[in-house]
Each structure stands twice: as structure tokens, then as C-alpha cells.
PDB file of N, CA and C in Angstrom:
ATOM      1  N   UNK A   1     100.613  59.607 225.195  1.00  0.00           N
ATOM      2  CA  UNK A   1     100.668  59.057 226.535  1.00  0.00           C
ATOM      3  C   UNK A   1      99.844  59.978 227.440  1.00  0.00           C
ATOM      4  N   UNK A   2      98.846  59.502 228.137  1.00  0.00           N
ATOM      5  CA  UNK A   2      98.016  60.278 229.127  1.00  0.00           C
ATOM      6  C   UNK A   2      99.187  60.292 230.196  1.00  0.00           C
ATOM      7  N   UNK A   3      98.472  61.978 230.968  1.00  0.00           N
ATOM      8  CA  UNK A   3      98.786  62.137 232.100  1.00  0.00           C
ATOM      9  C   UNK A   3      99.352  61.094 233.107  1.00  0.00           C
ATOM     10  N   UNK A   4      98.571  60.330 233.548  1.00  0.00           N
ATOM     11  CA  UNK A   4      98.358  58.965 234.473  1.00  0.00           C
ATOM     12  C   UNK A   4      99.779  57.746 233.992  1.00  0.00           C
ATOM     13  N   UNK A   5      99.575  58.038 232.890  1.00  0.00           N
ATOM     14  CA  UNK A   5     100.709  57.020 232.467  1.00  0.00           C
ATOM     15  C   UNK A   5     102.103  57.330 232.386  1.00  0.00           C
ATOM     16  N   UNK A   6     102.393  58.622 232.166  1.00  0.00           N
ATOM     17  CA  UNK A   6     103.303  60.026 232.355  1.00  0.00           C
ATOM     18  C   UNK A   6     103.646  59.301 233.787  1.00  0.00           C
ATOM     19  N   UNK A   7     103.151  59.724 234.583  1.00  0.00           N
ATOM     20  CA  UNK A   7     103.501  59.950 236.023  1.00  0.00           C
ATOM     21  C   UNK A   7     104.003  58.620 236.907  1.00  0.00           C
ATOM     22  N   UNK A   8     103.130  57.505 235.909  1.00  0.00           N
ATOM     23  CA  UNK A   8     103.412  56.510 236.222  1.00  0.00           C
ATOM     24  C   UNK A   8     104.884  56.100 236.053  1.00  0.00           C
ATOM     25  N   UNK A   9     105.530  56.828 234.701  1.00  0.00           N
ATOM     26  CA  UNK A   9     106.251  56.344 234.482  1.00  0.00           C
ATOM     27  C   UNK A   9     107.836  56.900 235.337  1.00  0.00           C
ATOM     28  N   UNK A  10     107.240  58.154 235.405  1.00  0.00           N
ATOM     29  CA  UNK A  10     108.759  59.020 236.408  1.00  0.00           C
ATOM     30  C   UNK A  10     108.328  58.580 237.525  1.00  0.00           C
ATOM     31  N   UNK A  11     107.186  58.039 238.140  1.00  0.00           N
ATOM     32  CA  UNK A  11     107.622  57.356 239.518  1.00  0.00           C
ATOM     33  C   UNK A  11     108.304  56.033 238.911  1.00  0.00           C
ATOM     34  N   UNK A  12     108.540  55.060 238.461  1.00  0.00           N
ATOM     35  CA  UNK A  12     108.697  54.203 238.115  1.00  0.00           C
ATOM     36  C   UNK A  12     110.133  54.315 238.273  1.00  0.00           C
ATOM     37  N   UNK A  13     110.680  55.243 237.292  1.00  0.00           N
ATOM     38  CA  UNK A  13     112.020  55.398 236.973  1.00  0.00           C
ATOM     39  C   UNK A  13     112.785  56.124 238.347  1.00  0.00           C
ATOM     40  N   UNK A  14     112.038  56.662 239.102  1.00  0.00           N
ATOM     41  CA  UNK A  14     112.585  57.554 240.439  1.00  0.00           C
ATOM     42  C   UNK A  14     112.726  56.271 241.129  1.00  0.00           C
ATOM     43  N   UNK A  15     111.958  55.811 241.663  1.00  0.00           N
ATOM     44  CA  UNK A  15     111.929  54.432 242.476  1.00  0.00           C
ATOM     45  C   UNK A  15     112.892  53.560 242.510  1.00  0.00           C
ATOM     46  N   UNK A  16     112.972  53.317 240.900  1.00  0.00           N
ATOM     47  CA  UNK A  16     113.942  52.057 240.528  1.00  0.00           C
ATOM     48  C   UNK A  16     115.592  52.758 240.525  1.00  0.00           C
ATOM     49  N   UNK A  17     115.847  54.027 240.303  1.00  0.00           N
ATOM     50  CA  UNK A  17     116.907  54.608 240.645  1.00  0.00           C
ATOM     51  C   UNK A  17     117.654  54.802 241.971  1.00  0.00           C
ATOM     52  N   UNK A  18     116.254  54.909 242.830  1.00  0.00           N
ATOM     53  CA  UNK A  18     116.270  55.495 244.335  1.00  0.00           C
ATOM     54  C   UNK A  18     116.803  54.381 245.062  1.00  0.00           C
ATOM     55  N   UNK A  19     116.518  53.128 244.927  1.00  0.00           N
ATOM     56  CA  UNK A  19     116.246  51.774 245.237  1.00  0.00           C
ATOM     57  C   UNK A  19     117.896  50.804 245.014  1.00  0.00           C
ATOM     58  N   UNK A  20     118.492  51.657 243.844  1.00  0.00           N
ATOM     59  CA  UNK A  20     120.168  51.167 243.827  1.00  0.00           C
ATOM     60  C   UNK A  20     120.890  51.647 244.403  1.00  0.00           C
ATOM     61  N   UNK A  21     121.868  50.681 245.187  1.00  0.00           N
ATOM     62  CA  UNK A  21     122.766  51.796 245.834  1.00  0.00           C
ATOM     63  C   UNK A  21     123.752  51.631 244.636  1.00  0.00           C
ATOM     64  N   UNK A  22     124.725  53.417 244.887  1.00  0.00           N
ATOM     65  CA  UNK A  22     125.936  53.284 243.666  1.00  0.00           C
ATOM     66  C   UNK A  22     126.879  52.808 244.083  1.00  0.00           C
ATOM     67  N   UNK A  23     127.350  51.994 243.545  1.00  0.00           N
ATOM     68  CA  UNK A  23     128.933  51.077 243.206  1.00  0.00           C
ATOM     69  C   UNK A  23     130.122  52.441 243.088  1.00  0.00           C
ATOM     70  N   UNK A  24     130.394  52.436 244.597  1.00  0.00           N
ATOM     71  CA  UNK A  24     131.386  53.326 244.852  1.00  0.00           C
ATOM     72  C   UNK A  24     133.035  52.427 244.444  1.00  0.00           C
ATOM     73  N   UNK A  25     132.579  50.584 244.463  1.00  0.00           N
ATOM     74  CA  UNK A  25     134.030  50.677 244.191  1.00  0.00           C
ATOM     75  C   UNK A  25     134.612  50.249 243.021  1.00  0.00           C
ATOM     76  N   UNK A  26     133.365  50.409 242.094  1.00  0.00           N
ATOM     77  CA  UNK A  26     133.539  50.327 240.421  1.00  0.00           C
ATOM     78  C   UNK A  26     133.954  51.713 239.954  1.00  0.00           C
ATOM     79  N   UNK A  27     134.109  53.223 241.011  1.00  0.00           N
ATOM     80  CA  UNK A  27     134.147  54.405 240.442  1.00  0.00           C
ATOM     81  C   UNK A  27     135.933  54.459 240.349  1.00  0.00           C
ATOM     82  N   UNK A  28     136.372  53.979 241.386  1.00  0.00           N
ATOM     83  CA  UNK A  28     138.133  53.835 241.488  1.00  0.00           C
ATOM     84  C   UNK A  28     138.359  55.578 242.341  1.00  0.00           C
ATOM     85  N   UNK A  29     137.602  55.507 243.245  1.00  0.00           N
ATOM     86  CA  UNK A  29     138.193  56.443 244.002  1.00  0.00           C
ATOM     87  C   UNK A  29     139.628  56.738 244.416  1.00  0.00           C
ATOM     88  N   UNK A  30     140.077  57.425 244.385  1.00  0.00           N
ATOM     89  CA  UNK A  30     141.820  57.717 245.342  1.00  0.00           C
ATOM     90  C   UNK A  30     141.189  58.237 246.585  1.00  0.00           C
ATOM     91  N   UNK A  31     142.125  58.102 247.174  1.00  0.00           N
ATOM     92  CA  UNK A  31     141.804  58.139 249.007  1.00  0.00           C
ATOM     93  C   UNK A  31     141.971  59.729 248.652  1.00  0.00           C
ATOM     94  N   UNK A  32     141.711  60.388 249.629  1.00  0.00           N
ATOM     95  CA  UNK A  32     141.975  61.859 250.425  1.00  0.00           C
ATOM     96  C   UNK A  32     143.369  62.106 251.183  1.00  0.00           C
ATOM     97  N   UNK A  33     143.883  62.967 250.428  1.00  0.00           N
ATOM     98  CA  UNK A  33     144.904  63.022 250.871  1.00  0.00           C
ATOM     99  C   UNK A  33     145.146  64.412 251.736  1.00  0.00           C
ATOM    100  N   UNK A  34     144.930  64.634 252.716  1.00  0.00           N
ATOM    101  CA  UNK A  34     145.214  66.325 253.133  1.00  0.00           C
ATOM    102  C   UNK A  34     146.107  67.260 253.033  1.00  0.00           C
ATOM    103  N   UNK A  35     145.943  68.231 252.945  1.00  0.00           N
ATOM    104  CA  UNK A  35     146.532  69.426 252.467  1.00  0.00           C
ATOM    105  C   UNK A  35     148.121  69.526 253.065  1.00  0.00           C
ATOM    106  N   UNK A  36     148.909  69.977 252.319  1.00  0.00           N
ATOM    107  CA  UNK A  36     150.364  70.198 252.384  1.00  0.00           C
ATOM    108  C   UNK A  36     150.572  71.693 252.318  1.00  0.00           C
ATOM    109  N   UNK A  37     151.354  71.569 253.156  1.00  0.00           N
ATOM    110  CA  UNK A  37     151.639  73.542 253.428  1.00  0.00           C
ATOM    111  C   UNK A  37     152.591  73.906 252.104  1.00  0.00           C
ATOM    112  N   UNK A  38     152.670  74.713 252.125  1.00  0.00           N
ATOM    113  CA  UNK A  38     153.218  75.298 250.866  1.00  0.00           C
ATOM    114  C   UNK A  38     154.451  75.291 251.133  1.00  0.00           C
ATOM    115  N   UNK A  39     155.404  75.181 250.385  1.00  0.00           N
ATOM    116  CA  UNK A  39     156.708  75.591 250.521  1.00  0.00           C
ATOM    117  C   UNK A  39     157.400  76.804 250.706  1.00  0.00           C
ATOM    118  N   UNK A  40     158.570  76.799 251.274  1.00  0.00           N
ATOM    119  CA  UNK A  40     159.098  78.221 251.337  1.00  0.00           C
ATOM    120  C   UNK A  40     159.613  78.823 249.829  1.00  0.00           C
ATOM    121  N   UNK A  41     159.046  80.286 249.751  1.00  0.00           N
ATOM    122  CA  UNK A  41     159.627  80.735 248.975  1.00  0.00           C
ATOM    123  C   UNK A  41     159.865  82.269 248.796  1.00  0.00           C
ATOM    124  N   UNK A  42     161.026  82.993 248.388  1.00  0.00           N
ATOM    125  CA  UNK A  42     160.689  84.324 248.289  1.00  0.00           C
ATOM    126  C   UNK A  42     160.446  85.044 247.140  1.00  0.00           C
ATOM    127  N   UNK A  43     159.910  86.130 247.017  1.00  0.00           N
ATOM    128  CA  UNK A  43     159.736  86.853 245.972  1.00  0.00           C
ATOM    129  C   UNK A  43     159.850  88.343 245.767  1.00  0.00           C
ATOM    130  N   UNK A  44     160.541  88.912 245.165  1.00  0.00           N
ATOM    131  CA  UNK A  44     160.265  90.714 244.763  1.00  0.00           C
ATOM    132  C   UNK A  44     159.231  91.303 245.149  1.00  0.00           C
ATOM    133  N   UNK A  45     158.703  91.761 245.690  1.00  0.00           N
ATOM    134  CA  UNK A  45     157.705  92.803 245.535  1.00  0.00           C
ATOM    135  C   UNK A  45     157.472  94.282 244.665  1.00  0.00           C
ATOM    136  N   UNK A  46     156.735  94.917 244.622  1.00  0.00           N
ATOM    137  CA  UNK A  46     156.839  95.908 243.474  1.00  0.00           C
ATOM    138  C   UNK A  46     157.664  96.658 243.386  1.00  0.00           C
ATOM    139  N   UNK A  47     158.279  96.872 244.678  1.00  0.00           N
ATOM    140  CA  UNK A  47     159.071  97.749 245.614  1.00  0.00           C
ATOM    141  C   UNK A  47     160.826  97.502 245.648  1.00  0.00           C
ATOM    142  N   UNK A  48     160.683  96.456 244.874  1.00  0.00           N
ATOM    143  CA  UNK A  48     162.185  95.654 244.924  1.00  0.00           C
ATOM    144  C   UNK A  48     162.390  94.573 246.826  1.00  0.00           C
ATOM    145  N   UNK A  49     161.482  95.090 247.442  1.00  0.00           N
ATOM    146  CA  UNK A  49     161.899  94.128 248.504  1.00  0.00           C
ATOM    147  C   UNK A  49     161.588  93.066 248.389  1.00  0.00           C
ATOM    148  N   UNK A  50     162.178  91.935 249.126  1.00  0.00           N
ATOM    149  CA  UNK A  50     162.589  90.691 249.110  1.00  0.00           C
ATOM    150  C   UNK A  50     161.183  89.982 250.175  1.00  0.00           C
ATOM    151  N   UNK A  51     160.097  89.537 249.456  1.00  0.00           N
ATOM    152  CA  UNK A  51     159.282  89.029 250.379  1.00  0.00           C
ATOM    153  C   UNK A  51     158.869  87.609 250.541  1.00  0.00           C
ATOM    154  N   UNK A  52     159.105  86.694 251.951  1.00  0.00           N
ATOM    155  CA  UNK A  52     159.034  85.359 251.910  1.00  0.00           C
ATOM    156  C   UNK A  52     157.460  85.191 252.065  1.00  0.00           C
ATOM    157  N   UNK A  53     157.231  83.839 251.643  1.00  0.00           N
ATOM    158  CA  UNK A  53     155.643  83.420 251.906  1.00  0.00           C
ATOM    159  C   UNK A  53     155.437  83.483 253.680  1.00  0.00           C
ATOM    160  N   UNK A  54     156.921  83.258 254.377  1.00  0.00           N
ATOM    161  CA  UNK A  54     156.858  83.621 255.936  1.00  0.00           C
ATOM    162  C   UNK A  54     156.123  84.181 256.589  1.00  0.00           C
ATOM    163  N   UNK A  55     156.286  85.424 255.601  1.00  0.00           N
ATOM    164  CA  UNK A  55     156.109  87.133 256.301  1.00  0.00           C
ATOM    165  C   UNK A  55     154.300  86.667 256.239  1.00  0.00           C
ATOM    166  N   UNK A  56     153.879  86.188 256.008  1.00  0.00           N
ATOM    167  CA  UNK A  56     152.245  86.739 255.992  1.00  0.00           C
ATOM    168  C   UNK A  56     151.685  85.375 256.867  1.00  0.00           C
ATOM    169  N   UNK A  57     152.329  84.960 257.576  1.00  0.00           N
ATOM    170  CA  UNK A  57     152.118  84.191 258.621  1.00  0.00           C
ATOM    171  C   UNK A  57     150.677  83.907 259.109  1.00  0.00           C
ATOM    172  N   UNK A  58     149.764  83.257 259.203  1.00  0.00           N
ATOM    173  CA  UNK A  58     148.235  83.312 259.938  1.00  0.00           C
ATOM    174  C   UNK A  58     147.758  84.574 259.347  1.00  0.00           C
ATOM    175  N   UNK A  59     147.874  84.776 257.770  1.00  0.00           N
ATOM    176  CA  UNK A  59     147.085  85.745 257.186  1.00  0.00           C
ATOM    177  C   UNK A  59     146.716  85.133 256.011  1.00  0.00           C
ATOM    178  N   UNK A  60     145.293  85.581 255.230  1.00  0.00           N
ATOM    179  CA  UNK A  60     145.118  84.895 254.146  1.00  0.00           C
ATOM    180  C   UNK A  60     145.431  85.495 253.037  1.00  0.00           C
ATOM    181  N   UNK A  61     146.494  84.397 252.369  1.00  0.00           N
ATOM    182  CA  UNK A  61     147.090  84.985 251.136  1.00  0.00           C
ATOM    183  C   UNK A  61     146.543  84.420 249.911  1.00  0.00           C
ATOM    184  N   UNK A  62     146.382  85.344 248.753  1.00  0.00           N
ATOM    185  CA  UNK A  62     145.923  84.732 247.470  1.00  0.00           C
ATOM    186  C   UNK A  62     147.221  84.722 246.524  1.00  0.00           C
ATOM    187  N   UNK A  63     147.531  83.437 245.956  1.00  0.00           N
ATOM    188  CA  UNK A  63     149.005  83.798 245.093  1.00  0.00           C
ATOM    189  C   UNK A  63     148.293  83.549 243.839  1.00  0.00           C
ATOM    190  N   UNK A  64     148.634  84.057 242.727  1.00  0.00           N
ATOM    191  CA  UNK A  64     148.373  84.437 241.718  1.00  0.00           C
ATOM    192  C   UNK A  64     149.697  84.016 240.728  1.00  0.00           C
ATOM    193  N   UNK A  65     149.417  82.982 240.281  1.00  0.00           N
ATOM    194  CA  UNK A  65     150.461  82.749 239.068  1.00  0.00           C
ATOM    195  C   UNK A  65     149.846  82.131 237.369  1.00  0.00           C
ATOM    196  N   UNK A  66     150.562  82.983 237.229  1.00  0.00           N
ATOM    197  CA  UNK A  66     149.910  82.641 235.110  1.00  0.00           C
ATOM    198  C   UNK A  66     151.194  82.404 234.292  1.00  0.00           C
ATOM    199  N   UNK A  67     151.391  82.154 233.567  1.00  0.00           N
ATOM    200  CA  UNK A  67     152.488  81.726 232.164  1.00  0.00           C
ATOM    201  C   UNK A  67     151.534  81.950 230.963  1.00  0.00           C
ATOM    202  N   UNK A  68     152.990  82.308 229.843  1.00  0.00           N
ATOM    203  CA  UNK A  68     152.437  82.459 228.902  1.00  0.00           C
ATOM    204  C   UNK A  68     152.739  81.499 227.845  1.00  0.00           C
ATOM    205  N   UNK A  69     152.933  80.697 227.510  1.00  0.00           N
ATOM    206  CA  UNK A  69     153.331  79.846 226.201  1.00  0.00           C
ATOM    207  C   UNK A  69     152.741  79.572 225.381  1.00  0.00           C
TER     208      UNK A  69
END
């Protein structure tokens, strides 16, 4: 395949791609649902004190949970 015919052909295929719109309602979207605050909960700290998700109020917390099974 020459050059010319090459090029011909990825415009071809760009075009005819560019040119569909996608069938958003053949994908079965779920709506957006927004974010839910976390629940209350407390936990130990290393220290033995008793710490609620409360305490860190308008601070950014990273929680970190793993299992092993």
C-alpha cells in the first residue's frame, strides 16, 4: 500500500468515527449519585486512646483499611 493510500485510509477511518455520535443510552449508565459522609465511628489509637472520625473535623483524613483472608 503506497503512502497516499495509507493516509487515505486513516483519514477515512478518523472521519467516519468522528462523524458518529456514541449511543450513550445503549451504554446503561447509572445516574451520579453524590457523596455520603462517612459514618460515625471510633477507634484506638496507638496510644490506647479512644479516637472518633469527629475529632479531625475539616481536616483531611486518609483511612487505611486492609483484611487478610
Amino acid at each position: 500500500m503506497s503512502r497516499f493510500g495509507l493516509a487515505a485510509a486513516v483519514l477515512a477511518l478518523w472521519v467516519g468515527t468522528a462523524a458518529a455520535a456514541p449511543d450513550f443510552a445503549s451504554l446503561a449508565f447509572q445516574p451520579y449519585d453524590p457523596p455520603k459522609p462517612a459514618p460515625a465511628f471510633a477507634l484506638s489509637d496507638l496510644q490506647g486512646a479512644k479516637r472518633t472520625l469527629a475529632d479531625f473535623r475539616d481536616k483531611v483524613v486518609l483511612l487505611f483499611f486492609w483484611a487478610t483472608w
